[in-house]
N, C-alpha and C. Protein backbone atom coordinates (compact mmCIF):
# COMPACT_ATOMS: atom_id res chain seq x y z
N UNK A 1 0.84 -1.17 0.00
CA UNK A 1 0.00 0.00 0.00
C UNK A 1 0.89 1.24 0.00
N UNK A 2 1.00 1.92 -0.71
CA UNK A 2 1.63 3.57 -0.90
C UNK A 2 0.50 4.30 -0.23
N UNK A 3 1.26 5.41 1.12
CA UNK A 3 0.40 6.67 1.63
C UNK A 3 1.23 7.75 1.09
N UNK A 4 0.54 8.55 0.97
CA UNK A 4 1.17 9.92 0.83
C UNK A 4 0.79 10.73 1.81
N UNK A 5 1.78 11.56 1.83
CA UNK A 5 0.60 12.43 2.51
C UNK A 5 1.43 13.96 2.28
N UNK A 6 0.61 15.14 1.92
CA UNK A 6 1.37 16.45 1.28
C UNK A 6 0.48 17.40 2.22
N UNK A 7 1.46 18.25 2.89
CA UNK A 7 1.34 19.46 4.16
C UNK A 7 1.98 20.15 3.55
N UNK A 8 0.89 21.21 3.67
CA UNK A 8 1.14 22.70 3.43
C UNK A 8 0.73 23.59 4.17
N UNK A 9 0.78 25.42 4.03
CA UNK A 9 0.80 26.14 5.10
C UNK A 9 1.88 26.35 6.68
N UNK A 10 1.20 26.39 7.56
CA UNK A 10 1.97 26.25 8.53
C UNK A 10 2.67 28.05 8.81
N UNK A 11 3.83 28.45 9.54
CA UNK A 11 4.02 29.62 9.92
C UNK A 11 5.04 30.07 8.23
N UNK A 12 5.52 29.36 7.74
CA UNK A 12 6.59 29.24 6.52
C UNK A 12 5.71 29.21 5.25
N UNK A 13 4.85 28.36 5.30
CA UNK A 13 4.36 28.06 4.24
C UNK A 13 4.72 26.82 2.91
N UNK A 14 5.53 26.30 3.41
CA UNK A 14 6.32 25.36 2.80
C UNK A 14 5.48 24.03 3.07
N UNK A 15 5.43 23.67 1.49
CA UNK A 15 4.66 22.52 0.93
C UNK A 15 6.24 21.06 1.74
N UNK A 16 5.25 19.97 2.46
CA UNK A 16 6.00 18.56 2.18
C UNK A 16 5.31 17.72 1.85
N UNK A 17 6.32 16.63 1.16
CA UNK A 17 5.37 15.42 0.78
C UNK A 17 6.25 14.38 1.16
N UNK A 18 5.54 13.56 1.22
CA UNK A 18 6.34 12.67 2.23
C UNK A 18 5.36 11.24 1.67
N UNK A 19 6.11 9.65 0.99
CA UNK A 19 5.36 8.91 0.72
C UNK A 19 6.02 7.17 1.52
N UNK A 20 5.14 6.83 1.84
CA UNK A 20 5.32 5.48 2.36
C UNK A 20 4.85 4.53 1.91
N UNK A 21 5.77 3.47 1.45
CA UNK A 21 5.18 2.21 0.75
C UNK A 21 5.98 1.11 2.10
N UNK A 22 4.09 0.38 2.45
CA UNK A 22 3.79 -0.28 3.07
C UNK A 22 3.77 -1.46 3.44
N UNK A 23 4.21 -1.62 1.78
CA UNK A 23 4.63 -3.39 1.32
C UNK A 23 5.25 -4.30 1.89
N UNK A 24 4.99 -5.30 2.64
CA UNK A 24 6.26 -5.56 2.98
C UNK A 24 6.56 -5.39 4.51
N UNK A 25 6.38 -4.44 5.15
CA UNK A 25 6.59 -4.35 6.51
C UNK A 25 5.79 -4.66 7.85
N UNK A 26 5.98 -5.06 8.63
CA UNK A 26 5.55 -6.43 9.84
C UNK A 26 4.61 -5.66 10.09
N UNK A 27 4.63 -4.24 10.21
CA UNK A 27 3.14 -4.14 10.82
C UNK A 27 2.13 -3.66 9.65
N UNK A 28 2.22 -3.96 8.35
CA UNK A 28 1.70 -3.67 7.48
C UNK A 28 -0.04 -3.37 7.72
N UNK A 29 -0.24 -4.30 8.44
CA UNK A 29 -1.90 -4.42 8.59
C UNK A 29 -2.38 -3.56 9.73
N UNK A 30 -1.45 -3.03 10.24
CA UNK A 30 -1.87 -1.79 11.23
C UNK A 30 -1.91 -0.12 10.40
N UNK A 31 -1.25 -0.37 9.61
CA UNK A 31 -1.02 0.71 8.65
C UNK A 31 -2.10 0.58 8.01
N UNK A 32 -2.47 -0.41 6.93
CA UNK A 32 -3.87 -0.60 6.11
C UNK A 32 -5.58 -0.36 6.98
N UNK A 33 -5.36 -0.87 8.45
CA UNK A 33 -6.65 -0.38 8.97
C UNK A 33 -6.67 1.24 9.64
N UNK A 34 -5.33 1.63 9.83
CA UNK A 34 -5.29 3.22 10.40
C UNK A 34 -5.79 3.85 8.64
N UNK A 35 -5.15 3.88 8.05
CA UNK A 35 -5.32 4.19 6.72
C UNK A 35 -6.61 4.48 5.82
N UNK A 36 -7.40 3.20 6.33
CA UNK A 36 -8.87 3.25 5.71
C UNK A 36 -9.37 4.00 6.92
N UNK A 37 -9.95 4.21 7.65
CA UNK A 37 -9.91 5.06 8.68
C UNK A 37 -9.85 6.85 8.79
N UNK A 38 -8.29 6.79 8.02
CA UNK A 38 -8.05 8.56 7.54
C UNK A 38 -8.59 8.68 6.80
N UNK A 39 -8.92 7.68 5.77
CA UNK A 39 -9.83 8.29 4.52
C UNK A 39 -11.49 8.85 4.48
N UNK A 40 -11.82 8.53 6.26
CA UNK A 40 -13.26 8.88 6.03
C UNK A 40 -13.08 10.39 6.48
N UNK A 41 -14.02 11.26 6.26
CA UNK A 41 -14.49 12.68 6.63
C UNK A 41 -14.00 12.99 8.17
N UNK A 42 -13.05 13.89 8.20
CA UNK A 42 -12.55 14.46 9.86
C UNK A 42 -14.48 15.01 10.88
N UNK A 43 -14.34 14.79 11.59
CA UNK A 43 -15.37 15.46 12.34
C UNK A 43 -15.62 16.75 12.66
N UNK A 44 -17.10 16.70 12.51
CA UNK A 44 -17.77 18.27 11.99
C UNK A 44 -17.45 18.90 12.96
N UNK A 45 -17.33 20.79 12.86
CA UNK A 45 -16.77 21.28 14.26
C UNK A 45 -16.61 22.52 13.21
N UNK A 46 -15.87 22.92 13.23
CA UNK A 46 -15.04 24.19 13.12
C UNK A 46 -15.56 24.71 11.32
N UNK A 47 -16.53 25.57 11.18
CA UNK A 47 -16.84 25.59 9.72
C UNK A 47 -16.37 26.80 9.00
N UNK A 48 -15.64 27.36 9.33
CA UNK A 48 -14.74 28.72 9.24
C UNK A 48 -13.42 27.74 8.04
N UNK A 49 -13.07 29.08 7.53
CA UNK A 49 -11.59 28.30 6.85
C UNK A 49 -10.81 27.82 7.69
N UNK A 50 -9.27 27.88 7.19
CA UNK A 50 -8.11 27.05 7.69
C UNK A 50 -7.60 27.91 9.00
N UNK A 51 -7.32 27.70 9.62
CA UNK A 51 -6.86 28.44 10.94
C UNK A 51 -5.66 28.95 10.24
N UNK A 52 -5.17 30.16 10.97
CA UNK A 52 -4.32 30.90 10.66
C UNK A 52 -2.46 30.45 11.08
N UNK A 53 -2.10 30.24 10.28
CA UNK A 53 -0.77 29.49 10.15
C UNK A 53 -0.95 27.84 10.99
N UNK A 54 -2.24 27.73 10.35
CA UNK A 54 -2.35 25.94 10.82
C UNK A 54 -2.43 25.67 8.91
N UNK A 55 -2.12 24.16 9.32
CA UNK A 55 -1.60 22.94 8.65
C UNK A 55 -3.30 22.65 7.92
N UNK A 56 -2.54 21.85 6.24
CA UNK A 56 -3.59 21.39 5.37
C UNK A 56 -3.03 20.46 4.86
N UNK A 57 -3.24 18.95 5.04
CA UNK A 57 -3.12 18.21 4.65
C UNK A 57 -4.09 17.62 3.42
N UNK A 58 -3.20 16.69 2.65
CA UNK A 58 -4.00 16.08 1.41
C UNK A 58 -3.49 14.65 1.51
N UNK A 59 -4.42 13.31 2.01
CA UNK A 59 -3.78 11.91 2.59
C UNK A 59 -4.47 11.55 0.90
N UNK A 60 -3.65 10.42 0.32
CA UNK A 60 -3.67 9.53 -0.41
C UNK A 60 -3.23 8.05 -0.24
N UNK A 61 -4.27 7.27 -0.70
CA UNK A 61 -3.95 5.77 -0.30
C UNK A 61 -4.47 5.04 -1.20
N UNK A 62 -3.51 4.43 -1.59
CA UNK A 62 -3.66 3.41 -3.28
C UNK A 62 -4.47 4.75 -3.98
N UNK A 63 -4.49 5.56 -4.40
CA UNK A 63 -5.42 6.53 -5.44
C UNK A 63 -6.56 6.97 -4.78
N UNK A 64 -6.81 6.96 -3.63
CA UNK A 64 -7.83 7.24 -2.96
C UNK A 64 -7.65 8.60 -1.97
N UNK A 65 -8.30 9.72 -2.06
CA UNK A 65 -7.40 10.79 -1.56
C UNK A 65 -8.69 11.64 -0.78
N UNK A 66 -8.21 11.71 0.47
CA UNK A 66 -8.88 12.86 1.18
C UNK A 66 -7.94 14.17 1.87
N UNK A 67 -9.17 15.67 1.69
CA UNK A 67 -7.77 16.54 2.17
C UNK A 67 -9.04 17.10 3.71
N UNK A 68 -8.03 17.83 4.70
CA UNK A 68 -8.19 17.94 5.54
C UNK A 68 -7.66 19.09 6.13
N UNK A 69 -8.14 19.48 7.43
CA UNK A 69 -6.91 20.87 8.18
C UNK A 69 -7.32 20.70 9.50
N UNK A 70 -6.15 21.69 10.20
CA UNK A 70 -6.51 21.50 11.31
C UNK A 70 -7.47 22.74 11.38
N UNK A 71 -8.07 22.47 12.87
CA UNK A 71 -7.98 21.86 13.86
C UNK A 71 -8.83 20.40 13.20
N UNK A 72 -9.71 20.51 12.19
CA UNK A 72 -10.44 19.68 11.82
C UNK A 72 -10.04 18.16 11.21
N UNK A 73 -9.32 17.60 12.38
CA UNK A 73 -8.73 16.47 11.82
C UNK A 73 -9.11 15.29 12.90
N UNK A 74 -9.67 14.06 12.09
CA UNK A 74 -10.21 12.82 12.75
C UNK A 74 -9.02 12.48 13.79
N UNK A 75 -9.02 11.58 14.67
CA UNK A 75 -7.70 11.04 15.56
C UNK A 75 -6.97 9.93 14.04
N UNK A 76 -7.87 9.52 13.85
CA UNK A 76 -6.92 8.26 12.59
C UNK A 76 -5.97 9.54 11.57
N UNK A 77 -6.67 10.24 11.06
CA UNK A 77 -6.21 10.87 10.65
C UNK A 77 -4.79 11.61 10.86
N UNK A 78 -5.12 12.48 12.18
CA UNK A 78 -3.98 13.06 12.82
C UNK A 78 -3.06 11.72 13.34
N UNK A 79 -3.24 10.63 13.35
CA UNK A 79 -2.05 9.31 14.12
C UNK A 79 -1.61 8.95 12.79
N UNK A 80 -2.21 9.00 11.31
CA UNK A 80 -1.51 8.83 10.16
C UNK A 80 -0.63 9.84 9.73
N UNK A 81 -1.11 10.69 9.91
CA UNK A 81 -0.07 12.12 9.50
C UNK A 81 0.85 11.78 10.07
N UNK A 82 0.57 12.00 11.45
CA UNK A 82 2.35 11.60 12.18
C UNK A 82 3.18 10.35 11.57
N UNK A 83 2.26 9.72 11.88
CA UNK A 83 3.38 8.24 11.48
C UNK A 83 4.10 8.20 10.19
N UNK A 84 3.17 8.54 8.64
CA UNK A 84 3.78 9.03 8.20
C UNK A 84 4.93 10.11 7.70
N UNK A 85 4.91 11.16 8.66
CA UNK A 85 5.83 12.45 8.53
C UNK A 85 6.94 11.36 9.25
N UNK A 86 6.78 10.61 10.27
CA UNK A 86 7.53 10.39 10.83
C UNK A 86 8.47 9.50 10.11
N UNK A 87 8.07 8.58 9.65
CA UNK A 87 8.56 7.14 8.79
C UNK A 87 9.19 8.01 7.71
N UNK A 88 8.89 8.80 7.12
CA UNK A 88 9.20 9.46 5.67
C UNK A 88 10.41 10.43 6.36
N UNK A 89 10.55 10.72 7.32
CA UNK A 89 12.01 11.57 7.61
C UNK A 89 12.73 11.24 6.95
C-alpha cells in the first residue's frame, strides 16, 4: 500500500510530501486499517476556513485521496499524519 501524505501552510508556508510504501513491513496491517480510517471525513466542528498558520493536509492511499486541516482532523487521521511524517524523515 503507498500513503502519501502532502502538508502545506503552517508559519513558513512550505509545501512537504512525504510517501510510504507499506509493502512488505511487519506491521503492514496496522497501517492498512489506520489508513482506511483517515480516509473517512474528519469530524464536523469548526466551519470557518483554515486556521491561521495551521496545517492542510492532502492523505492519499492506493489513489484514494482525502484533504483535511486542522484543527479539523479525525484522531486516525492526525495518528496517520504523524506516522507518516515520521517514517518518511
Amino acid at each position: 500500500m503507498r500513503i502519501q501524505v502532502v502538508r502545506t501552510g503552517g508559519f513558513t508556508g512550505i509545501e512537504r510530501h512525504v510517501e510510504v510504501d507499506t509493502s512488505g513491513l511487519a506491521d503492514e496491517a496496522e497501517w492498512q486499517a489506520l489508513a482506511q480510517l483517515a480516509l473517512r471525513p474528519g469530524p464536523p466542528g469548526h466551519t470557518g476556513g483554515p486556521v491561521r498558520d495551521g496545517f492542510s493536509y492532502r492523505i492519499t492511499v492506493d489513489g484514494r485521496t482525502v484533504s483535511c486541516q486542522e484543527p479539523n482532523l479525525s484522531d486516525a487521521q492526525r495518528a496517520l499524519i504523524s506516522r507518516v511524517l515520521k517514517e518518511g524523515a
